[in-house]
C-alpha atoms as a PDB file:
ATOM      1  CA  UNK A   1     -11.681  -1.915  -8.424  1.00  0.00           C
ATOM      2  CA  UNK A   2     -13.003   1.292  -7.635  1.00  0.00           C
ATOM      3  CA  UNK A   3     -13.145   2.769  -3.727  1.00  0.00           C
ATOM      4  CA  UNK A   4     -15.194   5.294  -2.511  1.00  0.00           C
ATOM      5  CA  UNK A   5     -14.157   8.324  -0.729  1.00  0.00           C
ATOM      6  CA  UNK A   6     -14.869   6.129   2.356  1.00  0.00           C
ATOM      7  CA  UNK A   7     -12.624   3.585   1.248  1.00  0.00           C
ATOM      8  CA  UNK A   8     -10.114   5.703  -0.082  1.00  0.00           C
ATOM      9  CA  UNK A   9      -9.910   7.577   3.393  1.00  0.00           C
ATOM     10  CA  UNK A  10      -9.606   4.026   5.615  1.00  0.00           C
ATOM     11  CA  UNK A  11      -7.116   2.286   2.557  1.00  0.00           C
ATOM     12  CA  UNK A  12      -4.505   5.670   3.074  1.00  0.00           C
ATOM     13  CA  UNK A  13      -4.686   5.589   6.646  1.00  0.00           C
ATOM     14  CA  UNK A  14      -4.117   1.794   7.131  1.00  0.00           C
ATOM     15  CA  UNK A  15      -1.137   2.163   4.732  1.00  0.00           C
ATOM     16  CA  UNK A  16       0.120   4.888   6.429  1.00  0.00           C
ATOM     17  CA  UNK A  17       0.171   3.483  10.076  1.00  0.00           C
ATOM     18  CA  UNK A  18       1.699  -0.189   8.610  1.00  0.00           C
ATOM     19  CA  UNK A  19       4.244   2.088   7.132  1.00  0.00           C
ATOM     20  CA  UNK A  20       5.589   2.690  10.240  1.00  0.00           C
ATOM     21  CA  UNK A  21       5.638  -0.664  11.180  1.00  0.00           C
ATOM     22  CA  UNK A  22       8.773  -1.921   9.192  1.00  0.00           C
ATOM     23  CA  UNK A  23      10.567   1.746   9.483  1.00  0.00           C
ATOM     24  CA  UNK A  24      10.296   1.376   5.290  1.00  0.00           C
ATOM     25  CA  UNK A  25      10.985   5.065   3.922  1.00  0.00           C
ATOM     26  CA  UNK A  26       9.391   5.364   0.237  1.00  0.00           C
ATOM     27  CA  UNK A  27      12.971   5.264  -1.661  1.00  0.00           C
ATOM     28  CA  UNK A  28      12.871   1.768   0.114  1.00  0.00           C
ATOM     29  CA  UNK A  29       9.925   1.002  -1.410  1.00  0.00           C
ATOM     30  CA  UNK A  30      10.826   2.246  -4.128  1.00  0.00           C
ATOM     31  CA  UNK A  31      13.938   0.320  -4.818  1.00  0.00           C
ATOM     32  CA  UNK A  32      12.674  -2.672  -4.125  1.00  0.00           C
ATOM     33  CA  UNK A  33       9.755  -2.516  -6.810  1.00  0.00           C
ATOM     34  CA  UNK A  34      11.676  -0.407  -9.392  1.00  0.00           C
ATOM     35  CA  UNK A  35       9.535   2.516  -9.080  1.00  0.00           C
ATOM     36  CA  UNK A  36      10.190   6.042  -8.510  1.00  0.00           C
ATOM     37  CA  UNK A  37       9.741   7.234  -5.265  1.00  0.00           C
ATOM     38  CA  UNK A  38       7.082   9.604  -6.612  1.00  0.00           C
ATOM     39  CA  UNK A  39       4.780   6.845  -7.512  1.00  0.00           C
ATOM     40  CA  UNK A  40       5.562   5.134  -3.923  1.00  0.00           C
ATOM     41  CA  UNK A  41       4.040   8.511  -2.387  1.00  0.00           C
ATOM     42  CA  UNK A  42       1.210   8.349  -4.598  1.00  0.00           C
ATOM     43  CA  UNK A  43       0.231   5.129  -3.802  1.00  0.00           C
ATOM     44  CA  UNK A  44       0.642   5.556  -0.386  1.00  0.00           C
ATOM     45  CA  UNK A  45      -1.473   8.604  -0.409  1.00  0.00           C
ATOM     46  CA  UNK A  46      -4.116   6.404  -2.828  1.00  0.00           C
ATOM     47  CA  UNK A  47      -3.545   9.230  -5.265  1.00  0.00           C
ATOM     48  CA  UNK A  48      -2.441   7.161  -8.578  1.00  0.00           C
ATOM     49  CA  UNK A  49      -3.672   6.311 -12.176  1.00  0.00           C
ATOM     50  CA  UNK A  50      -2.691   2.331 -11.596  1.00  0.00           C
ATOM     51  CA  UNK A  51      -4.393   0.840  -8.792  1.00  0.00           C
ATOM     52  CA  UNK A  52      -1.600  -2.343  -8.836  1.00  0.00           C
ATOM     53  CA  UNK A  53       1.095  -0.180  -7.664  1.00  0.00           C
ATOM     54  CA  UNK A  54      -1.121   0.596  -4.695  1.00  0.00           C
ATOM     55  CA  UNK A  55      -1.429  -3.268  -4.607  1.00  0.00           C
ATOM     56  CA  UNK A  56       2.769  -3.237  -4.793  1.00  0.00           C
ATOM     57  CA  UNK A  57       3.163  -0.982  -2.183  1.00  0.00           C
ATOM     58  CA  UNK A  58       1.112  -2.607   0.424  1.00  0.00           C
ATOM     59  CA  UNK A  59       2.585  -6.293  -0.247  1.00  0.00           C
ATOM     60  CA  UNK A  60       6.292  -4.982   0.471  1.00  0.00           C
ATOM     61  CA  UNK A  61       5.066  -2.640   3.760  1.00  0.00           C
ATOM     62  CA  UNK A  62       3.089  -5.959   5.030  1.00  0.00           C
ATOM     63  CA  UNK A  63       5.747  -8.747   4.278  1.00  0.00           C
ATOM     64  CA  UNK A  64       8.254  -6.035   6.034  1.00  0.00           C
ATOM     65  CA  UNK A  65       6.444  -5.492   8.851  1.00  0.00           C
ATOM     66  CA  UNK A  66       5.591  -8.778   9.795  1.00  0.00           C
ATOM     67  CA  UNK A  67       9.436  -9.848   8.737  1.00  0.00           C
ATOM     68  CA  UNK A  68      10.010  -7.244  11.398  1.00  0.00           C
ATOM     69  CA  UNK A  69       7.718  -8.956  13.881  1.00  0.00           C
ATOM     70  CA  UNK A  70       4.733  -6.372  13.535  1.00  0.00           C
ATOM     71  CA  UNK A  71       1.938  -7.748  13.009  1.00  0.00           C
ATOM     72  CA  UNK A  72      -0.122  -4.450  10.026  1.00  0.00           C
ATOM     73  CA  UNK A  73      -3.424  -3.418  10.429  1.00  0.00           C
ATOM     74  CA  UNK A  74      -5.922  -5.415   8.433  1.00  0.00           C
ATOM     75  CA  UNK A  75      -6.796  -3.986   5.279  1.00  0.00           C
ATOM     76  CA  UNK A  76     -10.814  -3.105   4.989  1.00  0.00           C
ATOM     77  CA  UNK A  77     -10.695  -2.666   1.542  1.00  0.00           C
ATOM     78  CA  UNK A  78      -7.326  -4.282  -0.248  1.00  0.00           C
ATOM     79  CA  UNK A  79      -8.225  -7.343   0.867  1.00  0.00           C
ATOM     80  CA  UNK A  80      -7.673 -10.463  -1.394  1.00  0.00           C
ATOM     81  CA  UNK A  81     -10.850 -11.077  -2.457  1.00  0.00           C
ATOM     82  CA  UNK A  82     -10.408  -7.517  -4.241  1.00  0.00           C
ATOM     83  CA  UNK A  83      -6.772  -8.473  -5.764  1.00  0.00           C
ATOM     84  CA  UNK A  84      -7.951  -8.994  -8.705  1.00  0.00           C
ATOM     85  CA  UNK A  85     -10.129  -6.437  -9.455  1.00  0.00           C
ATOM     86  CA  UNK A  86      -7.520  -3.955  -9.169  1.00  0.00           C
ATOM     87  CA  UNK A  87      -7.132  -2.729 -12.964  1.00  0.00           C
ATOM     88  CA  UNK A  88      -6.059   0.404 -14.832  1.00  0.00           C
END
């Protein structure tokens, strides 16, 4: 799946603001997908070679914030019916 700049803009600011939802810092995220916290940041930022970590990053922030109570932002453009075209 490929976003445009559009896309890209409205995906890293609705990950951003759900991120502060659950209180999740990105060596939580990290540790909980077995990723460095380097590629946390980059997916966060929508700055990364492999579009699934993106995917990773957003299913732990979501499940955490509504585990919290929160209800996140809808996504415009990670939205299931685009799961699957996420791809390297």
């Amino acid at each position: 799946m490929s976003l445009n700049n559009a896309q890209l803009d409205a995906t890293r600011r609705e990950l951003a603001t759900n991120l502060q939802l659950p209180g999740l810092t990105a060596a939580d995220i990290a540790a909980r997908l077995d990723l460095d916290e380097d590629e946390v940041t980059r997916a966060i930022a929508v700055d990364i070679a492999d579009p699934r970590h993106v995917w990773m990053v957003r299913n732990i922030i979501e499940t955490a914030a509504r585990d919290n109570g929160a209800e996140p932002v809808p996504d415009s453009s990670l939205t299931e019916a685009n799961r699957s075209r996420a791809t390297t």
